[in-house]
PDB file of N, CA and C in Angstrom:
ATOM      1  N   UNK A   1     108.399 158.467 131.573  1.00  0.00           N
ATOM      2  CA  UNK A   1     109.735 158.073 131.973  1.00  0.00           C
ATOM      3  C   UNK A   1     110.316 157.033 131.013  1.00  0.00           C
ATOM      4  N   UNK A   2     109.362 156.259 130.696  1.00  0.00           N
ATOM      5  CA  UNK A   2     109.763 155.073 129.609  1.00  0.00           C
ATOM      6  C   UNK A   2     110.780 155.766 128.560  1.00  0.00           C
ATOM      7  N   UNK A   3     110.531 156.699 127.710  1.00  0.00           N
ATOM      8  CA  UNK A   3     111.186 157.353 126.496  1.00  0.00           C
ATOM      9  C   UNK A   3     112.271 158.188 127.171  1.00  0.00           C
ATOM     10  N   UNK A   4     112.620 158.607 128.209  1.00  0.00           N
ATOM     11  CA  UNK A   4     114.015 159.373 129.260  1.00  0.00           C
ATOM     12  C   UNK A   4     114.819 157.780 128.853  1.00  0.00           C
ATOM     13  N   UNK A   5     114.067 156.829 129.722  1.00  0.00           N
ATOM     14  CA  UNK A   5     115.243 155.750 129.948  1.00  0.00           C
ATOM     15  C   UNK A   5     115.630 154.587 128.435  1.00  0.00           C
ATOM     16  N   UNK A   6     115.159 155.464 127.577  1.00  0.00           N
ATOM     17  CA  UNK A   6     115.742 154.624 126.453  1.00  0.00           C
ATOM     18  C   UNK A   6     116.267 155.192 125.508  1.00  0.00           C
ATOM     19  N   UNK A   7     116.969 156.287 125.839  1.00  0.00           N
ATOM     20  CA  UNK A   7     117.118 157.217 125.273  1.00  0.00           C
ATOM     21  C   UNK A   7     119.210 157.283 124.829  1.00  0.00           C
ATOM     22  N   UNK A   8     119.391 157.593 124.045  1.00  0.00           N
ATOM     23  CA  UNK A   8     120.695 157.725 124.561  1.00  0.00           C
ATOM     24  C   UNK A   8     121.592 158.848 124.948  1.00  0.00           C
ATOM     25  N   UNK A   9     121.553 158.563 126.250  1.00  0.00           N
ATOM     26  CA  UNK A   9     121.997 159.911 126.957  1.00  0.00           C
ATOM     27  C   UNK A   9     122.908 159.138 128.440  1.00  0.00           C
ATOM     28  N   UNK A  10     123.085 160.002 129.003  1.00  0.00           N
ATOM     29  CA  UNK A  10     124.066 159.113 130.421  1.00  0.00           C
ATOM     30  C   UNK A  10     123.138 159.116 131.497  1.00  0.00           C
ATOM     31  N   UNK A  11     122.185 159.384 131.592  1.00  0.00           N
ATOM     32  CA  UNK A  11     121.140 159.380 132.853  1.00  0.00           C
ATOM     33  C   UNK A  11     120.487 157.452 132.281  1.00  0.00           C
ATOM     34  N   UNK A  12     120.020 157.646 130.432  1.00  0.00           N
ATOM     35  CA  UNK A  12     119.372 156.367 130.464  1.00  0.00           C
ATOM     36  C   UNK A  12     120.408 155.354 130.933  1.00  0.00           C
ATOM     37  N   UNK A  13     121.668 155.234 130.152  1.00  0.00           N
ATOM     38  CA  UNK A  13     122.764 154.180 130.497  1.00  0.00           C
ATOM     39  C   UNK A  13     122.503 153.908 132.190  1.00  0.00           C
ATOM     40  N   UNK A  14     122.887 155.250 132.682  1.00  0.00           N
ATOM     41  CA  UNK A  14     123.003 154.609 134.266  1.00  0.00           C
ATOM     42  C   UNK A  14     121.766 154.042 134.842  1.00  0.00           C
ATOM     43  N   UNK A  15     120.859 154.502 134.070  1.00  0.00           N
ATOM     44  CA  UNK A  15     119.768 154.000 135.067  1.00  0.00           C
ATOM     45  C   UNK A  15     119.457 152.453 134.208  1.00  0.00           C
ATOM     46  N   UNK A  16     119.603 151.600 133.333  1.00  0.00           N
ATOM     47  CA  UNK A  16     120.037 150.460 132.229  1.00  0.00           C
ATOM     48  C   UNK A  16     120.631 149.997 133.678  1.00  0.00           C
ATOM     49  N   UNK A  17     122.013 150.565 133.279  1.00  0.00           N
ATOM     50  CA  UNK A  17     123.565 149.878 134.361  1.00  0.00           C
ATOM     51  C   UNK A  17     122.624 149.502 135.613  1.00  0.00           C
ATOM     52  N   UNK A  18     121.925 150.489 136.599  1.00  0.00           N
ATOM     53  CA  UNK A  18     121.479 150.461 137.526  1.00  0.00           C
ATOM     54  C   UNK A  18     120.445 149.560 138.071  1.00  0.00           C
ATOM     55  N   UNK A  19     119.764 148.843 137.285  1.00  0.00           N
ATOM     56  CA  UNK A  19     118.339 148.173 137.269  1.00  0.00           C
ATOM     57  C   UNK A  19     118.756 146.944 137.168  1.00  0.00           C
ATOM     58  N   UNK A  20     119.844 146.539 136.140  1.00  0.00           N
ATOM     59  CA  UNK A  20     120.469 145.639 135.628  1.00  0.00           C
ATOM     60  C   UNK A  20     121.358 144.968 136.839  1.00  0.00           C
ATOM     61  N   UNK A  21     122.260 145.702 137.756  1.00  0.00           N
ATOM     62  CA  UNK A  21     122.766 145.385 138.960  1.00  0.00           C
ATOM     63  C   UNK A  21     122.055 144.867 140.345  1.00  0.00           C
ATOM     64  N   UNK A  22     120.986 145.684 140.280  1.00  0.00           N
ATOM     65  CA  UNK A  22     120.297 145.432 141.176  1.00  0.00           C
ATOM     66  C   UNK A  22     119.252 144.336 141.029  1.00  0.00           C
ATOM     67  N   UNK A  23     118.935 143.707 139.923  1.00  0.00           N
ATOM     68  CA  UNK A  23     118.492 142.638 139.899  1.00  0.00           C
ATOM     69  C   UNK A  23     119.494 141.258 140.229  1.00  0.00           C
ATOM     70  N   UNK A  24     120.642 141.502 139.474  1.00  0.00           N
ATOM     71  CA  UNK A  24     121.720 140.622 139.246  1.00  0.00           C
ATOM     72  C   UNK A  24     121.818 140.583 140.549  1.00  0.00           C
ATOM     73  N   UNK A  25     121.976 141.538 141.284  1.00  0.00           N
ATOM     74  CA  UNK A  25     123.094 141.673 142.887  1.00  0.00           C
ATOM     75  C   UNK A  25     122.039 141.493 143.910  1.00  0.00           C
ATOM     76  N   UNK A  26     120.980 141.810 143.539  1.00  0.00           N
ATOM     77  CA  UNK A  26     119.830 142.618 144.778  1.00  0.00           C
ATOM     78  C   UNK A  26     120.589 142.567 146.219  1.00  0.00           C
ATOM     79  N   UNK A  27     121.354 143.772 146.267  1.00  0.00           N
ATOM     80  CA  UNK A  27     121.755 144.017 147.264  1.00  0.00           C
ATOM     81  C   UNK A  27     121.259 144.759 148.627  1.00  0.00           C
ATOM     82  N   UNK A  28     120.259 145.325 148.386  1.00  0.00           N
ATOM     83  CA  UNK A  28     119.654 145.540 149.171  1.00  0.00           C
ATOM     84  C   UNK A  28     118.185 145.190 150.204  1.00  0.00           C
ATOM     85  N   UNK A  29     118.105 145.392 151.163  1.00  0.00           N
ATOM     86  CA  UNK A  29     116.756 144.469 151.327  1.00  0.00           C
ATOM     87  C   UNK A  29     115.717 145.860 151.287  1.00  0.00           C
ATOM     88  N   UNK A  30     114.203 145.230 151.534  1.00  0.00           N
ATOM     89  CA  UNK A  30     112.831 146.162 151.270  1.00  0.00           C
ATOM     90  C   UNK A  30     113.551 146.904 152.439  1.00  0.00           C
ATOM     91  N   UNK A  31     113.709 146.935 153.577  1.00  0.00           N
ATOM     92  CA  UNK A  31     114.169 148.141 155.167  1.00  0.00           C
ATOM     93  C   UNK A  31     114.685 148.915 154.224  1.00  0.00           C
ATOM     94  N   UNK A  32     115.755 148.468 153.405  1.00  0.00           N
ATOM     95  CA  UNK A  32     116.667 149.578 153.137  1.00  0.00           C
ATOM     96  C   UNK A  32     116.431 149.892 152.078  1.00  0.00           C
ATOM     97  N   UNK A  33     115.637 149.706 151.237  1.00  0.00           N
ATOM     98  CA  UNK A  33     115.080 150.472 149.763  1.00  0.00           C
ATOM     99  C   UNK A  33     113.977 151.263 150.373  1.00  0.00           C
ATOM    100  N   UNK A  34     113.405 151.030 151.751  1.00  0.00           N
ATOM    101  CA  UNK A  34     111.969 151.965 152.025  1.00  0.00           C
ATOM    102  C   UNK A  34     113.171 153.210 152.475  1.00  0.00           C
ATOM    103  N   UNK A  35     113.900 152.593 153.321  1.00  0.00           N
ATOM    104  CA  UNK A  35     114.639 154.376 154.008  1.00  0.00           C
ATOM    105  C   UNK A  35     115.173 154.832 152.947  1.00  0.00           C
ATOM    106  N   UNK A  36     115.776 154.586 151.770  1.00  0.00           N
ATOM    107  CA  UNK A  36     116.256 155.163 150.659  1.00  0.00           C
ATOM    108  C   UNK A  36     115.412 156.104 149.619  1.00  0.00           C
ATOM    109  N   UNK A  37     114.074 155.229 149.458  1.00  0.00           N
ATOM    110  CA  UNK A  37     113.883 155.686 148.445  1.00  0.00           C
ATOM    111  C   UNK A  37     111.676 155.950 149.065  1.00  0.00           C
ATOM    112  N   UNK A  38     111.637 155.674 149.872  1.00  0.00           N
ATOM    113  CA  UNK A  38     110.792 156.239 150.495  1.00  0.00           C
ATOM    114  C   UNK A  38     109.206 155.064 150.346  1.00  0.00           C
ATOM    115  N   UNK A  39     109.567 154.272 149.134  1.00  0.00           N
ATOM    116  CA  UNK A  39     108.633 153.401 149.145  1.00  0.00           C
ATOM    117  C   UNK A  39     109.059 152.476 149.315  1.00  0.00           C
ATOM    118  N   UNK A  40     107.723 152.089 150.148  1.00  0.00           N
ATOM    119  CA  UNK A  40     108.093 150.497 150.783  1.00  0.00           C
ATOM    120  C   UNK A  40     107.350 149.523 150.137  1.00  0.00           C
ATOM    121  N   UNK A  41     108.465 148.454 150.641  1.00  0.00           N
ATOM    122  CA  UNK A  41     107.923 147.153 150.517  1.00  0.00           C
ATOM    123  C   UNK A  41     107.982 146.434 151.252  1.00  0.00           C
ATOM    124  N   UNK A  42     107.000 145.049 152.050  1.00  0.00           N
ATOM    125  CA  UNK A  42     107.497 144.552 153.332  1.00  0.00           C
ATOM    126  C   UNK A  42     108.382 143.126 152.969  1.00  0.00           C
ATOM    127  N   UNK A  43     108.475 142.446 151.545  1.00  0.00           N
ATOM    128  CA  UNK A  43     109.268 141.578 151.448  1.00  0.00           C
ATOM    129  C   UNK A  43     110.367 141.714 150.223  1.00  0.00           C
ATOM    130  N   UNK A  44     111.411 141.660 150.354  1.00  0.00           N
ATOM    131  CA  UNK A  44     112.310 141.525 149.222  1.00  0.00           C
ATOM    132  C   UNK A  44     111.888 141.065 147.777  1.00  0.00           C
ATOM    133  N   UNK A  45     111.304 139.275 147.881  1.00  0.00           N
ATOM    134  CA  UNK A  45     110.732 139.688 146.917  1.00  0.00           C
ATOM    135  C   UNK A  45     109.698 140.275 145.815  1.00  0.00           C
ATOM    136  N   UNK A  46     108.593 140.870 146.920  1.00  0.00           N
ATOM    137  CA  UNK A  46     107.863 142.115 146.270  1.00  0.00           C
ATOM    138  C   UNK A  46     109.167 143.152 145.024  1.00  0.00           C
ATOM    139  N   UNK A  47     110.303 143.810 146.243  1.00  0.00           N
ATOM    140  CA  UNK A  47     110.887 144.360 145.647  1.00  0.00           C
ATOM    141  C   UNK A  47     110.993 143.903 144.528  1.00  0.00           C
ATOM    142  N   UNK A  48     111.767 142.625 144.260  1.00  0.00           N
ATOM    143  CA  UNK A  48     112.468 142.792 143.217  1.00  0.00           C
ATOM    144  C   UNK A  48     111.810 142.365 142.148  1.00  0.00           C
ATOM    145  N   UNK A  49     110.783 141.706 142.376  1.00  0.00           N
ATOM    146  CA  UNK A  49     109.436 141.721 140.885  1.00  0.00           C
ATOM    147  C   UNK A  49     109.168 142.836 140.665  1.00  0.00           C
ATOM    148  N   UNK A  50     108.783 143.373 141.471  1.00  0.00           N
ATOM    149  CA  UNK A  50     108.728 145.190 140.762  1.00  0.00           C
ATOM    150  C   UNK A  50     109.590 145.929 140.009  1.00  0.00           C
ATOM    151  N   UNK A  51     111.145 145.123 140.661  1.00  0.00           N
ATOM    152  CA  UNK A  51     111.959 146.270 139.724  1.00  0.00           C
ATOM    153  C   UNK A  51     111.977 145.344 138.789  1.00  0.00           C
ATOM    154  N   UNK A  52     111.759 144.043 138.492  1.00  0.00           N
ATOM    155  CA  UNK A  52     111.973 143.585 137.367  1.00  0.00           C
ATOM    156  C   UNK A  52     110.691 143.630 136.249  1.00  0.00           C
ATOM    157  N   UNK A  53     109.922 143.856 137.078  1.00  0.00           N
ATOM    158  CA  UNK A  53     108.240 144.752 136.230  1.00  0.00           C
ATOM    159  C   UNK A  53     108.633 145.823 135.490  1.00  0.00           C
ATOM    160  N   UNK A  54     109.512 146.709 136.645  1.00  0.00           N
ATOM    161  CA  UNK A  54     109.925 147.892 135.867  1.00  0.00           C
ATOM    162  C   UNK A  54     110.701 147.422 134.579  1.00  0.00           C
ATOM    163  N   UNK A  55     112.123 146.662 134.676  1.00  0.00           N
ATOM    164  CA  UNK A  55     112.978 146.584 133.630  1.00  0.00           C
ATOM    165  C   UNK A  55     112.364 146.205 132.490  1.00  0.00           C
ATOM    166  N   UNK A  56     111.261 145.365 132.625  1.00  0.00           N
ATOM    167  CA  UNK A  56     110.751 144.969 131.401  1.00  0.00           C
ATOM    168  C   UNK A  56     109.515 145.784 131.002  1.00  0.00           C
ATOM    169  N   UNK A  57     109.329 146.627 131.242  1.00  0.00           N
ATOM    170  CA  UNK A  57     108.465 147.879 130.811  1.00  0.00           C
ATOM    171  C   UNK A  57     109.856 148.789 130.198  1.00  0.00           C
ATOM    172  N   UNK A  58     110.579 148.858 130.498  1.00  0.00           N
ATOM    173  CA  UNK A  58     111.921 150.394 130.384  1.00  0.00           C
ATOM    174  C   UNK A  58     112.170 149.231 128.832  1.00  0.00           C
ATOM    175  N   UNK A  59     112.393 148.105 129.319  1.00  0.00           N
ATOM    176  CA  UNK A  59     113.514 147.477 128.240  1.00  0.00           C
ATOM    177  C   UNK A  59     112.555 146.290 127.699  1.00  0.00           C
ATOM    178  N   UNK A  60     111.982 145.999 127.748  1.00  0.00           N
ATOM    179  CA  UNK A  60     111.443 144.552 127.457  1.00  0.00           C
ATOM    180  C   UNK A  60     109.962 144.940 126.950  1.00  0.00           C
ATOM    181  N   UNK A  61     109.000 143.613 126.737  1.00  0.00           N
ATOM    182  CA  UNK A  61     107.438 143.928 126.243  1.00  0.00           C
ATOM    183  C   UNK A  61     106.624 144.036 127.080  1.00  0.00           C
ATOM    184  N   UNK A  62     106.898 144.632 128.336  1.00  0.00           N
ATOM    185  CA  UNK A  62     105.457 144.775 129.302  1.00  0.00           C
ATOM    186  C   UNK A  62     105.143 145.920 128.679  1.00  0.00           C
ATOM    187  N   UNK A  63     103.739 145.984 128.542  1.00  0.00           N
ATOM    188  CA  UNK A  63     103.184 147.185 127.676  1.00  0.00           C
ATOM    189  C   UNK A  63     102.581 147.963 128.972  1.00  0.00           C
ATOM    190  N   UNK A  64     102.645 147.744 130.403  1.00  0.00           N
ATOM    191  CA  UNK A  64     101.925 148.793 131.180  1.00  0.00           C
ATOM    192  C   UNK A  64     103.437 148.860 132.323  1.00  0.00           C
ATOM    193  N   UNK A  65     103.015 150.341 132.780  1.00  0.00           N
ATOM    194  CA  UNK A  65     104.049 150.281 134.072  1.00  0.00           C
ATOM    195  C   UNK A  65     103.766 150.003 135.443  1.00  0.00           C
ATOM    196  N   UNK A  66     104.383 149.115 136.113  1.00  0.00           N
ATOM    197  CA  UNK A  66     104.208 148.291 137.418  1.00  0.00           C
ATOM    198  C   UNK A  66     103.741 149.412 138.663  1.00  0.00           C
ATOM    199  N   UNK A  67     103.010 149.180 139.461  1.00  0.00           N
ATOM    200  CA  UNK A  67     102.389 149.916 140.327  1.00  0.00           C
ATOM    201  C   UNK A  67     102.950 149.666 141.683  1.00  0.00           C
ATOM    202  N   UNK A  68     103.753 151.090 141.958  1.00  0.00           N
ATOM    203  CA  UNK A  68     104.621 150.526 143.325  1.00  0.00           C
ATOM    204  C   UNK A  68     103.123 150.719 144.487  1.00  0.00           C
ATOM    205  N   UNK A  69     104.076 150.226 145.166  1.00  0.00           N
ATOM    206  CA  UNK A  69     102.904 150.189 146.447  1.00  0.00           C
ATOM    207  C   UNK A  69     102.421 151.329 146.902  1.00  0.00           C
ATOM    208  N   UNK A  70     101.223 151.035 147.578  1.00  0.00           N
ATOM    209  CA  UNK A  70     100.562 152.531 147.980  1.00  0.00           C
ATOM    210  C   UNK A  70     100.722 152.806 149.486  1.00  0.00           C
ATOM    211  N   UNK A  71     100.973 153.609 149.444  1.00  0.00           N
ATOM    212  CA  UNK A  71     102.469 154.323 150.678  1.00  0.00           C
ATOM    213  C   UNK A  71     100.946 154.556 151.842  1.00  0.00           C
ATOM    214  N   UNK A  72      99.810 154.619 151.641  1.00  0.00           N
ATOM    215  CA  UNK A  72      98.992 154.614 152.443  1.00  0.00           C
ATOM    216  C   UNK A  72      98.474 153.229 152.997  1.00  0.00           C
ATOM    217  N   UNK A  73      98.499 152.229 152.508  1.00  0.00           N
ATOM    218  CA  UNK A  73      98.441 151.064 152.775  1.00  0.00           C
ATOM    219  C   UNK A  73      99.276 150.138 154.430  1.00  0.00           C
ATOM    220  N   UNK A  74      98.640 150.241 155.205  1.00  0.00           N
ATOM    221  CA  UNK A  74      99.323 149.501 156.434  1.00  0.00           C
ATOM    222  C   UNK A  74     100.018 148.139 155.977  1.00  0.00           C
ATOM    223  N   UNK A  75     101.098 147.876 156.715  1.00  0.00           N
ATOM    224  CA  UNK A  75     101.677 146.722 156.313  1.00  0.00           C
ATOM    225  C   UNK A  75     101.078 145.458 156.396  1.00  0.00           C
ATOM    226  N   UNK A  76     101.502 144.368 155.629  1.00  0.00           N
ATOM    227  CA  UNK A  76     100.982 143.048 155.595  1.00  0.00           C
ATOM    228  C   UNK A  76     101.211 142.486 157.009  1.00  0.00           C
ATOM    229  N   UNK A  77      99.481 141.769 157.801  1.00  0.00           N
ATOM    230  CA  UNK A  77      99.995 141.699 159.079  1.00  0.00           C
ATOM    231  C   UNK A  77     101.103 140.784 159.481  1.00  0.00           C
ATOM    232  N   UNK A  78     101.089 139.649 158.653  1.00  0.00           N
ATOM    233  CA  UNK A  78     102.839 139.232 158.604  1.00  0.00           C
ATOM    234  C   UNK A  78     103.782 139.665 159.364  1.00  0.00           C
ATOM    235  N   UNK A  79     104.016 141.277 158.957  1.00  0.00           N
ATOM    236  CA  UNK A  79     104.849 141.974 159.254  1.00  0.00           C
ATOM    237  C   UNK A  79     104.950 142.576 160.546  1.00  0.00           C
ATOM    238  N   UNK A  80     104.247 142.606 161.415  1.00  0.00           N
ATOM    239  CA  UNK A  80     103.858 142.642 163.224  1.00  0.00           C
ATOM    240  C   UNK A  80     104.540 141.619 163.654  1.00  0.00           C
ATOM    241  N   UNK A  81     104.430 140.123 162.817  1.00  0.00           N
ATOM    242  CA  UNK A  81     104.532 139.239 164.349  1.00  0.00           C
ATOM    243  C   UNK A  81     105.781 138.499 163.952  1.00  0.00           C
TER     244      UNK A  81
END
C-alpha cells in the first residue's frame, strides 16, 4: 500500500488530504471509526497514534507499518466499567 499512496494519482492525494485532516481535526472518536471502518479501538488516542504511525510510514521515516489492533482481542477491561 505504501507505493499506491505515494504515488501520483487522485486516490494517493486523497488519501495524503485524508490522513492529514484527520490528524489535524480528529474528528472522530474510536465508537465511530470502529462502526465505520470495522476496526476498533477502545481509546481515541490509540486511534490517532496509529493513524499517525500510519502517516509516517505512507509519508515520513517509519521504516515498518503500524499494526492495527487485533479484532480478536477483548476490550481493555477499562472499557466495562
Amino acid at each position: 500500500m505504501k507505493g499506491k499512496a505515494k504515488r501520483d494519482t487522485p486516490f494517493a492525494r486523497h488519501l495524503h488530504e485524508a490522513l492529514e485532516y484527520l490528524l489535524r481535526e480528529q474528528p472522530v472518536t474510536a465508537e465511530q471509526w470502529g462502526q465505520l471502518t470495522h476496526v476498533f479501538f477502545y481509546e481515541e488516542d490509540r486511534l490517532y497514534a496509529y493513524l499517525q504511525d500510519l502517516y509516517d510510514y505512507f509519508y515520513g521515516d517509519r521504516k515498518e507499518p503500524p499494526v492495527a489492533p487485533d479484532p480478536e482481542a477483548p476490550p481493555p477491561e477499562k472499557y466495562w466499567t
